[in-house]
N, C-alpha and C. Protein backbone atom coordinates (compact mmCIF):
# COMPACT_ATOMS: atom_id res chain seq x y z
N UNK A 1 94.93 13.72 -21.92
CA UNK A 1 93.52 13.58 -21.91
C UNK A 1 93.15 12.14 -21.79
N UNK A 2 92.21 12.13 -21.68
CA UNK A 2 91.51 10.46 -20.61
C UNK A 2 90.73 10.36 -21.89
N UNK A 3 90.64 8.87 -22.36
CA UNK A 3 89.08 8.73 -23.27
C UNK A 3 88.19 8.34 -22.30
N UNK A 4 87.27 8.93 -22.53
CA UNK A 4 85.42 8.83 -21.98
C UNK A 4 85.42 7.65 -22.06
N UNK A 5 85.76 6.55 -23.03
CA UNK A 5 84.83 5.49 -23.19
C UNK A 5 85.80 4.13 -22.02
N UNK A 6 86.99 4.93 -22.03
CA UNK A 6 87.94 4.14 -20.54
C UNK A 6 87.05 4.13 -19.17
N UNK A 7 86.87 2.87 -19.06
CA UNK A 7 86.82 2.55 -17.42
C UNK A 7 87.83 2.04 -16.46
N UNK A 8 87.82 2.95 -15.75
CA UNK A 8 89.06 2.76 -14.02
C UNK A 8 88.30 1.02 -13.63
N UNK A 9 88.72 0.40 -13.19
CA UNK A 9 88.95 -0.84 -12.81
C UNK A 9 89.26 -0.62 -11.05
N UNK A 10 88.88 -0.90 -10.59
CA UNK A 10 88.77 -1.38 -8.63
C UNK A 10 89.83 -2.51 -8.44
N UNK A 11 90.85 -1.75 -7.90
CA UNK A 11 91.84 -2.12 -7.40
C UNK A 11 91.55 -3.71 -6.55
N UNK A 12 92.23 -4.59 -7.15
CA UNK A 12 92.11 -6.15 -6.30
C UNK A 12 92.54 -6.45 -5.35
N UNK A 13 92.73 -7.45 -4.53
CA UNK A 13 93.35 -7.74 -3.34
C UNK A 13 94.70 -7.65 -3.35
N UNK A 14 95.49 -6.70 -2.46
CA UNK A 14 96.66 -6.52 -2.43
C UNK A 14 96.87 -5.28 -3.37
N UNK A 15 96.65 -4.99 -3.70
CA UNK A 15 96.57 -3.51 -4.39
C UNK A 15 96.66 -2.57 -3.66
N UNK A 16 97.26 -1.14 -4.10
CA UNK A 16 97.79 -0.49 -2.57
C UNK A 16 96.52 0.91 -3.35
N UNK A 17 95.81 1.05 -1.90
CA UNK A 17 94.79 2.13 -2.08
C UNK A 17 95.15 3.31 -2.70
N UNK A 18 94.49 3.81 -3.22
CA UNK A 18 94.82 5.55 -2.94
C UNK A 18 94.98 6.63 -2.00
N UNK A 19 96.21 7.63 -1.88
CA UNK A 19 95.98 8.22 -0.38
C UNK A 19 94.98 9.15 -0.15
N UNK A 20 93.81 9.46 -0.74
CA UNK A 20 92.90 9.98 -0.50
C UNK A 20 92.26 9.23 0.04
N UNK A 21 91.70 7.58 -0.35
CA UNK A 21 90.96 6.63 0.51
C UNK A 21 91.74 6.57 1.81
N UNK A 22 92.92 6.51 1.93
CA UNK A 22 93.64 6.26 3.40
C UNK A 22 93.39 7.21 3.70
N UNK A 23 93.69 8.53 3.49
CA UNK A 23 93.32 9.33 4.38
C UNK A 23 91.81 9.72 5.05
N UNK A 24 91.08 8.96 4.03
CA UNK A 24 89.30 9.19 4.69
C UNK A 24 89.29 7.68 5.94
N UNK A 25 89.78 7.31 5.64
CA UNK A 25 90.07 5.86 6.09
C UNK A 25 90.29 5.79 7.46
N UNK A 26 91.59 6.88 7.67
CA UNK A 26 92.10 7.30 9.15
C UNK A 26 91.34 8.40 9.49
N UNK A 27 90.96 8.91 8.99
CA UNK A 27 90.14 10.35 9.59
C UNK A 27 89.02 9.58 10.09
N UNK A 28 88.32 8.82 9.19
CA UNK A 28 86.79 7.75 9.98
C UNK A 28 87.53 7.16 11.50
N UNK A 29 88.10 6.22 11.20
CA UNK A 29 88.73 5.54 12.64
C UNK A 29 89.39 6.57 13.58
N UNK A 30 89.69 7.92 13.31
CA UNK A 30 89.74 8.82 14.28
C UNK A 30 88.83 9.19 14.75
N UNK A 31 87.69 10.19 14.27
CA UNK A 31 86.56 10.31 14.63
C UNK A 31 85.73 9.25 15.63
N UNK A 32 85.92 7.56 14.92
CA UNK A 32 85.50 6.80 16.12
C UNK A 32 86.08 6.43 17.38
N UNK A 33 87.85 7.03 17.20
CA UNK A 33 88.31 6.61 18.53
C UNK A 33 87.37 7.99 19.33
N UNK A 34 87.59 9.19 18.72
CA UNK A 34 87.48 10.12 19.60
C UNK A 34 86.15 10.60 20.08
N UNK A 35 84.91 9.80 19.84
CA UNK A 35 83.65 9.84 20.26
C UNK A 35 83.78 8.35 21.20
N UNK A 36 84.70 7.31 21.32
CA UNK A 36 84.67 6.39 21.83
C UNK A 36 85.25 6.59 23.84
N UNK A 37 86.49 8.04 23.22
CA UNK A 37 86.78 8.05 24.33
C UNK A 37 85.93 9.76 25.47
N UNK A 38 85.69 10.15 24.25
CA UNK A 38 84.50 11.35 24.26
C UNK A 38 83.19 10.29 25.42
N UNK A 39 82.79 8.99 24.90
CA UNK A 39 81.68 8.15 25.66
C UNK A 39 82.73 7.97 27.15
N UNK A 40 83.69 7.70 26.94
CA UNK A 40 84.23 6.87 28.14
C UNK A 40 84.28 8.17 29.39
N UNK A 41 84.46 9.04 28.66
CA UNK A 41 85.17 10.45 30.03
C UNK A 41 83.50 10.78 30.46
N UNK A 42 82.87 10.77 29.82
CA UNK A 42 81.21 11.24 29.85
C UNK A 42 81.02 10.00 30.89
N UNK A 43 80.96 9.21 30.86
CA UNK A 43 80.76 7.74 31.81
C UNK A 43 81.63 8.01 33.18
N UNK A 44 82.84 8.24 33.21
CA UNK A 44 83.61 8.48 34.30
C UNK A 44 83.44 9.67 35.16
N UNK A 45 82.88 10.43 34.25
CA UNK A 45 82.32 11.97 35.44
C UNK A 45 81.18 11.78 35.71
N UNK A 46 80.06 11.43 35.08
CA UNK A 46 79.11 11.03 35.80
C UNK A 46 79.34 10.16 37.26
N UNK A 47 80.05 9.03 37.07
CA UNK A 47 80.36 8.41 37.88
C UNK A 47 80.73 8.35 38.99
N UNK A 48 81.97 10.11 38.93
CA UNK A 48 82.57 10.28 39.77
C UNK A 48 81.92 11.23 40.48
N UNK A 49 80.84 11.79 39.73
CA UNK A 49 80.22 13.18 40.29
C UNK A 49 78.32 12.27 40.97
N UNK A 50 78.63 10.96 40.67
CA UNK A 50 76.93 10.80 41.36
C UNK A 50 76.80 10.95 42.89
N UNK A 51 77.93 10.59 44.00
CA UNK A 51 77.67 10.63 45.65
C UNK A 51 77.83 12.15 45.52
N UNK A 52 78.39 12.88 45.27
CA UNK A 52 78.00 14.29 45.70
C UNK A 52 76.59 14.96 45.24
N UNK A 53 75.87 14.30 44.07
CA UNK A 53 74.66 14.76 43.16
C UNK A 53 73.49 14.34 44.35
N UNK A 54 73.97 13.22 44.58
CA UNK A 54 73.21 12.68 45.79
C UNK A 54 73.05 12.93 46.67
N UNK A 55 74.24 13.13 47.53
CA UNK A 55 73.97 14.38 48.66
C UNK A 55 73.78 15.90 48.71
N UNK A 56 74.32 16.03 47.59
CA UNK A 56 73.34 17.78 47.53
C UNK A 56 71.36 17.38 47.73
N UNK A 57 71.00 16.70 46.87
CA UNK A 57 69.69 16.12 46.57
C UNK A 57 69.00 15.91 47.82
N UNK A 58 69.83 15.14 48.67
CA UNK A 58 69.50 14.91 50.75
C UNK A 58 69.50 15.99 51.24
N UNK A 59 70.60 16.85 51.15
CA UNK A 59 70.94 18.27 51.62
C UNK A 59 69.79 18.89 51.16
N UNK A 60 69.32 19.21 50.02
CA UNK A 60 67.99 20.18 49.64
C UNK A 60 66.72 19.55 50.31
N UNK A 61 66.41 18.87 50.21
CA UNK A 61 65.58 18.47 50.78
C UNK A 61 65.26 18.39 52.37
N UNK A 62 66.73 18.09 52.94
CA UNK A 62 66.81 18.33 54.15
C UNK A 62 66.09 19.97 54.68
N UNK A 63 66.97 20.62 53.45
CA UNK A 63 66.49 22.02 53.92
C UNK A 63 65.15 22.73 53.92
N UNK A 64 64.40 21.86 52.73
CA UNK A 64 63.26 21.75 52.55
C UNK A 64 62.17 21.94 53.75
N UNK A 65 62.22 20.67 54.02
CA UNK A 65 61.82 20.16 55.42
C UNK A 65 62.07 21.20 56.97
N UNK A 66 63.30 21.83 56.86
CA UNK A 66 63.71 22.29 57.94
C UNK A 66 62.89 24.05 57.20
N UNK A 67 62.98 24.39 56.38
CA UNK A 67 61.70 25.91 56.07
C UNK A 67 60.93 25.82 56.51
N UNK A 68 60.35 24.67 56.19
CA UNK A 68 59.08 24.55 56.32
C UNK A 68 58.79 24.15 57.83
N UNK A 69 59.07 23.47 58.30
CA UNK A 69 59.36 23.65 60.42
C UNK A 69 59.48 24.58 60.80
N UNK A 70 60.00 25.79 60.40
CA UNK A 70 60.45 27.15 60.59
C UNK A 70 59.24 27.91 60.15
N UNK A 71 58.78 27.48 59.08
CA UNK A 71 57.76 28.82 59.01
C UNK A 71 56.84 28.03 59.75
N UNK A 72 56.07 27.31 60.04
CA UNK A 72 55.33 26.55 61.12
C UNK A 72 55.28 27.23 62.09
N UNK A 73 56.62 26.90 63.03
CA UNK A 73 56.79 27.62 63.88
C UNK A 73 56.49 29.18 64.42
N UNK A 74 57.22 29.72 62.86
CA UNK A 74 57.00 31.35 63.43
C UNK A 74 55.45 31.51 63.25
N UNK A 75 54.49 30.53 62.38
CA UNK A 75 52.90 31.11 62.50
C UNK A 75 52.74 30.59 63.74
N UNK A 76 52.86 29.62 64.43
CA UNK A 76 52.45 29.27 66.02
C UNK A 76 53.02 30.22 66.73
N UNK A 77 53.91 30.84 66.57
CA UNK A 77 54.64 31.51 67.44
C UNK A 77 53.83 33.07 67.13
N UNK A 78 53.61 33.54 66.13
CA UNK A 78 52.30 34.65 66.00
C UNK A 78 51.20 34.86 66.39
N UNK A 79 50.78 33.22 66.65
CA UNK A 79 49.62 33.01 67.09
C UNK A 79 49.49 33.31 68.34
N UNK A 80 51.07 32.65 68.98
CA UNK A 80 50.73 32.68 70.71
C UNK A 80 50.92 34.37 70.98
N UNK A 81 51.69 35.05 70.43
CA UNK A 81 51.65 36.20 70.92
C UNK A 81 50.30 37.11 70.51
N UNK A 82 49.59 36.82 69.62
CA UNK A 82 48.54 37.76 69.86
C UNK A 82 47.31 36.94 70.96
N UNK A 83 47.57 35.87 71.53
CA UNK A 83 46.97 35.29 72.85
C UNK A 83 47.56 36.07 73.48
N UNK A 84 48.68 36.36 73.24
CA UNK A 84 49.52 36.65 74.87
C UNK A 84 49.16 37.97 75.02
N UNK A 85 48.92 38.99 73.81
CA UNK A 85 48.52 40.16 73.68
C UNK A 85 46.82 40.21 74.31
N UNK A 86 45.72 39.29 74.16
CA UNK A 86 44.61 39.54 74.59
C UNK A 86 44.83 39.39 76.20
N UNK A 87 45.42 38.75 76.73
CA UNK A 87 45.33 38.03 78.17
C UNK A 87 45.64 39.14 78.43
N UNK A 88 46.31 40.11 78.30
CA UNK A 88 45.86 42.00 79.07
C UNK A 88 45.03 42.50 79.39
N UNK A 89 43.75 41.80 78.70
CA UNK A 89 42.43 42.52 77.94
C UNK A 89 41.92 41.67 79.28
N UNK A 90 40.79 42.65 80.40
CA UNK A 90 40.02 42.19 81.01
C UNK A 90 39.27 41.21 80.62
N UNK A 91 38.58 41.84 80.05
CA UNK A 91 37.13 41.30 79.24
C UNK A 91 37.39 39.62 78.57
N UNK A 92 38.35 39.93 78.32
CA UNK A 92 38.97 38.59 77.67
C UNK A 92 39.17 37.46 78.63
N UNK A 93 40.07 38.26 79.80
CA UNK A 93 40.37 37.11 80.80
C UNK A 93 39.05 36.76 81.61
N UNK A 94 37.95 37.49 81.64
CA UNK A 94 36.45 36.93 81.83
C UNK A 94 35.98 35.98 81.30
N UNK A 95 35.86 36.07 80.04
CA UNK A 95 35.02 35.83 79.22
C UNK A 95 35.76 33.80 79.01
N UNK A 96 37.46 34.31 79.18
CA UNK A 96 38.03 33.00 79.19
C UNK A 96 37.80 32.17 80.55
N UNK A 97 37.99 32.76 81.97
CA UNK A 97 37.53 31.88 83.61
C UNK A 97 36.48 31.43 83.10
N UNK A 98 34.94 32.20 83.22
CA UNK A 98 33.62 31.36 82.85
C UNK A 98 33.79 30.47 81.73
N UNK A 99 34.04 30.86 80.72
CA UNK A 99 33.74 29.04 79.67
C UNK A 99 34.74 28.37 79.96
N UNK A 100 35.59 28.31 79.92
CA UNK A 100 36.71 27.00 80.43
C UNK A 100 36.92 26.90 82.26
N UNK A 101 36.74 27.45 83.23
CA UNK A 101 36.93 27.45 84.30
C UNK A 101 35.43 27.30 85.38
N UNK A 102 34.81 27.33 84.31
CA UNK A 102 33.35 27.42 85.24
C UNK A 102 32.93 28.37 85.71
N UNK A 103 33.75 29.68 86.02
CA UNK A 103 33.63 30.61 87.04
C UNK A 103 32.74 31.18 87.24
N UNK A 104 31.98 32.13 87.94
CA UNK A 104 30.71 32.91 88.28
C UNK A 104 31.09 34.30 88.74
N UNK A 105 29.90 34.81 88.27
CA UNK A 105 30.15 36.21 89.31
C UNK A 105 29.69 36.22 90.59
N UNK A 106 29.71 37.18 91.28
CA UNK A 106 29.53 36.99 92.72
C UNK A 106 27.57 37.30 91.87
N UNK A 107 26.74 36.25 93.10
CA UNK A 107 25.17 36.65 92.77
C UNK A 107 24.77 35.65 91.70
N UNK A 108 25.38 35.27 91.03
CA UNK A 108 25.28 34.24 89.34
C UNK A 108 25.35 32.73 90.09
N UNK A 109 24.21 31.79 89.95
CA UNK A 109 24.39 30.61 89.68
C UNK A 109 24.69 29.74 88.47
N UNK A 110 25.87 28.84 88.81
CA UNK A 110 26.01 28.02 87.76
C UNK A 110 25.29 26.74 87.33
N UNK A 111 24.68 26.10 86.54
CA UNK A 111 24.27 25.05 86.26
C UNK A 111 24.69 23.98 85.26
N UNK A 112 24.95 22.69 85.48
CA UNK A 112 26.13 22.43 84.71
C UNK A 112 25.37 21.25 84.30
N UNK A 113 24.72 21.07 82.89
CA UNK A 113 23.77 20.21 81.81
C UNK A 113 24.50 19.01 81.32
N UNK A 114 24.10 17.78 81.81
CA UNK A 114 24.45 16.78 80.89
C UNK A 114 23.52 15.80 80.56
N UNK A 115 24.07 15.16 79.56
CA UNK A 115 22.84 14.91 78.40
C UNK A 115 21.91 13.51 79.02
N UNK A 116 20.74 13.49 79.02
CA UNK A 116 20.06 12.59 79.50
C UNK A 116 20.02 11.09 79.11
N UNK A 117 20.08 10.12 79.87
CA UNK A 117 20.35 8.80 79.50
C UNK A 117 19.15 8.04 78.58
N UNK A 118 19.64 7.23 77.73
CA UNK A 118 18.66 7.11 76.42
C UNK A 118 17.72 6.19 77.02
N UNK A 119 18.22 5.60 77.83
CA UNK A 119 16.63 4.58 78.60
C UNK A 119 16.51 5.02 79.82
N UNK A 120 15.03 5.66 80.36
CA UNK A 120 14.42 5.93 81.21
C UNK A 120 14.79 5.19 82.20
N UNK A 121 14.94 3.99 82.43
CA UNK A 121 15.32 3.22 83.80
C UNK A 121 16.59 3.32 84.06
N UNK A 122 17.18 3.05 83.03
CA UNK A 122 18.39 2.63 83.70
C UNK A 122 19.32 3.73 84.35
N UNK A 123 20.33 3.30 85.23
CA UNK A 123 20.77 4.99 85.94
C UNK A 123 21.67 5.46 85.42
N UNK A 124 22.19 6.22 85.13
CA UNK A 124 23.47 7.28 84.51
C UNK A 124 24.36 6.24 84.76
N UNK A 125 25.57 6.21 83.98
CA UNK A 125 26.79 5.54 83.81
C UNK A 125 27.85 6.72 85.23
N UNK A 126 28.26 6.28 85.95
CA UNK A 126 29.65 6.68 86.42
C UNK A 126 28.42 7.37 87.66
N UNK A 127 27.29 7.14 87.92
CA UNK A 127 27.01 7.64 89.13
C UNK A 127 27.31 6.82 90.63
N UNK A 128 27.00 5.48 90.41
CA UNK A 128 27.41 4.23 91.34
C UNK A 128 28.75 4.07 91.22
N UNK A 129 29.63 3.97 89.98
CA UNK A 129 30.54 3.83 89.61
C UNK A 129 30.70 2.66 89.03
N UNK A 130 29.65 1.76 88.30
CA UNK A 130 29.28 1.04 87.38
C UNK A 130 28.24 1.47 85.80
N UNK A 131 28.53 0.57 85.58
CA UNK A 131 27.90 0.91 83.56
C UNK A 131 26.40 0.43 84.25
N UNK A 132 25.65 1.74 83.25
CA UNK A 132 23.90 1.31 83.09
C UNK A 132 24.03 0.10 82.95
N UNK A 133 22.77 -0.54 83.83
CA UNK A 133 22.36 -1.93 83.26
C UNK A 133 21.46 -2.13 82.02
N UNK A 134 22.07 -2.81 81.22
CA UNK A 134 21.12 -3.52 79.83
C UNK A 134 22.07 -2.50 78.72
N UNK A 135 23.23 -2.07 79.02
CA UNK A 135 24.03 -1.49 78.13
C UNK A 135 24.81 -2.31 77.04
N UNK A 136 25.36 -1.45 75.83
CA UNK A 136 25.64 -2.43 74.99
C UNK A 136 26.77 -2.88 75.46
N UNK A 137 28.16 -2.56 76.35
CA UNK A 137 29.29 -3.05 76.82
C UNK A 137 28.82 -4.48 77.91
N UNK A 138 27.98 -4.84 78.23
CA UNK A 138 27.24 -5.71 78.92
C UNK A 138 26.97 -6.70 77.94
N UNK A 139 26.44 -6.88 77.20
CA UNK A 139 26.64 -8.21 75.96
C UNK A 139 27.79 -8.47 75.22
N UNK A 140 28.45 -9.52 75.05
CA UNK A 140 29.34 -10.10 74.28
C UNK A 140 29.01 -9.57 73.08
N UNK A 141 30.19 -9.43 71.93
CA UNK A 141 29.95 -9.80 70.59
C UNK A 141 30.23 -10.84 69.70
N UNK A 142 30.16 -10.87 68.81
CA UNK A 142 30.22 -12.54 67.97
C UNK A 142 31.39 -13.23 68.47
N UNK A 143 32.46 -12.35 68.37
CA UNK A 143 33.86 -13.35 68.30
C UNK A 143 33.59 -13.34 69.64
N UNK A 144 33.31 -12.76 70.80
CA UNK A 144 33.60 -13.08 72.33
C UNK A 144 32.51 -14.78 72.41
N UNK A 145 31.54 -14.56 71.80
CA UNK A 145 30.04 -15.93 71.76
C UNK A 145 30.98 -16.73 71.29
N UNK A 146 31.81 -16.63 70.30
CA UNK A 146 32.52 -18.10 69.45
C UNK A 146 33.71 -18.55 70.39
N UNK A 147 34.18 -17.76 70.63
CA UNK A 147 35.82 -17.93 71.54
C UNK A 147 34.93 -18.91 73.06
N UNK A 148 33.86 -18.06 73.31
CA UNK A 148 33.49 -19.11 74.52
C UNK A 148 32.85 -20.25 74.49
N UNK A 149 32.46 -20.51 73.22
CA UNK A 149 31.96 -21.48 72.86
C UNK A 149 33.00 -22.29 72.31
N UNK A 150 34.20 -21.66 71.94
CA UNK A 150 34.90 -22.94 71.52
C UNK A 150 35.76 -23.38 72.60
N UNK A 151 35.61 -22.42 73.98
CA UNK A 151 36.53 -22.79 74.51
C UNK A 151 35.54 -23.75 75.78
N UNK A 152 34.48 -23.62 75.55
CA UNK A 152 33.20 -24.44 77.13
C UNK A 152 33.78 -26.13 75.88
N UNK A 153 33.72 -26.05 74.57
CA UNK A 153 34.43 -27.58 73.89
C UNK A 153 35.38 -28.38 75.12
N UNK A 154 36.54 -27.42 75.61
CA UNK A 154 37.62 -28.22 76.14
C UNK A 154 37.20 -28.59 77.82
């Protein structure tokens, strides 16, 4: 039996531990090798696995891009076939000659409206095959006034 009123004393320098402290001792410095090399393998696969992470990443995206061109396509391509489906249709191919082609029926005059020139005198643009006179392309603007003015200097 131990007396209560005894105190254990802490071993001094050079004093040989207890093997319970050694053994917590080595179990700690194990644990830190093995989260040390636990960090290192975690570091090296990343490492080794980033150019393929990367090109999958190009690759998806690539493919991305290329769906989406594809479904594009097949709606233009829906589109043209139900054109291609009306152009059967008489009525249709009428109705398309007159507004885009001008066309007439036999007996039907055409008359073809363009918009009236904003000053009374001056004559339509592209009838002589010169610009109305007193038009705004007929006056200089600032920088053309400065450039000739700096250049009447030399």
């Amino acid at each position: 039996m131990t007396n209560a009123s005894t105190q254990i004393e802490p071993a001094g320098p050079g004093a040989i531990e207890s093997p319970v402290s050694q053994r917590t001792l080595v179990a700690r410095r194990r644990r830190i090798f093995m989260l040390a090399v636990l960090l290192v393998v975690t570091a090296v696969a990343i490492a080794a696995n980033y150019g393929p992470i990367e090109s999958y990443v190009d690759a998806r995206a690539r493919l991305d891009r290329a769906a989406a061109k594809v479904a594009a396509l097949e709606e233009q391509k829906a589109e043209l076939q139900s054109r291609l489906g009306k152009l059967t249709e008489a009525e249709y191919l009428e109705t398309l000659a007159r507004e885009e082609l001008t066309y007439a029926r036999a007996g039907e005059d055409v008359y073809i409206v363009t918009a009236a020139p904003e000053d009374p005198g001056a004559t339509e643009p592209g009838m002589d095959g010169e610009p109305a006179s007193g038009s705004v392309a007929d006056e200089p603007g600032p920088l053309e006034r400065w450039l000739s003015a700096f250049l009447d200097l030399f």
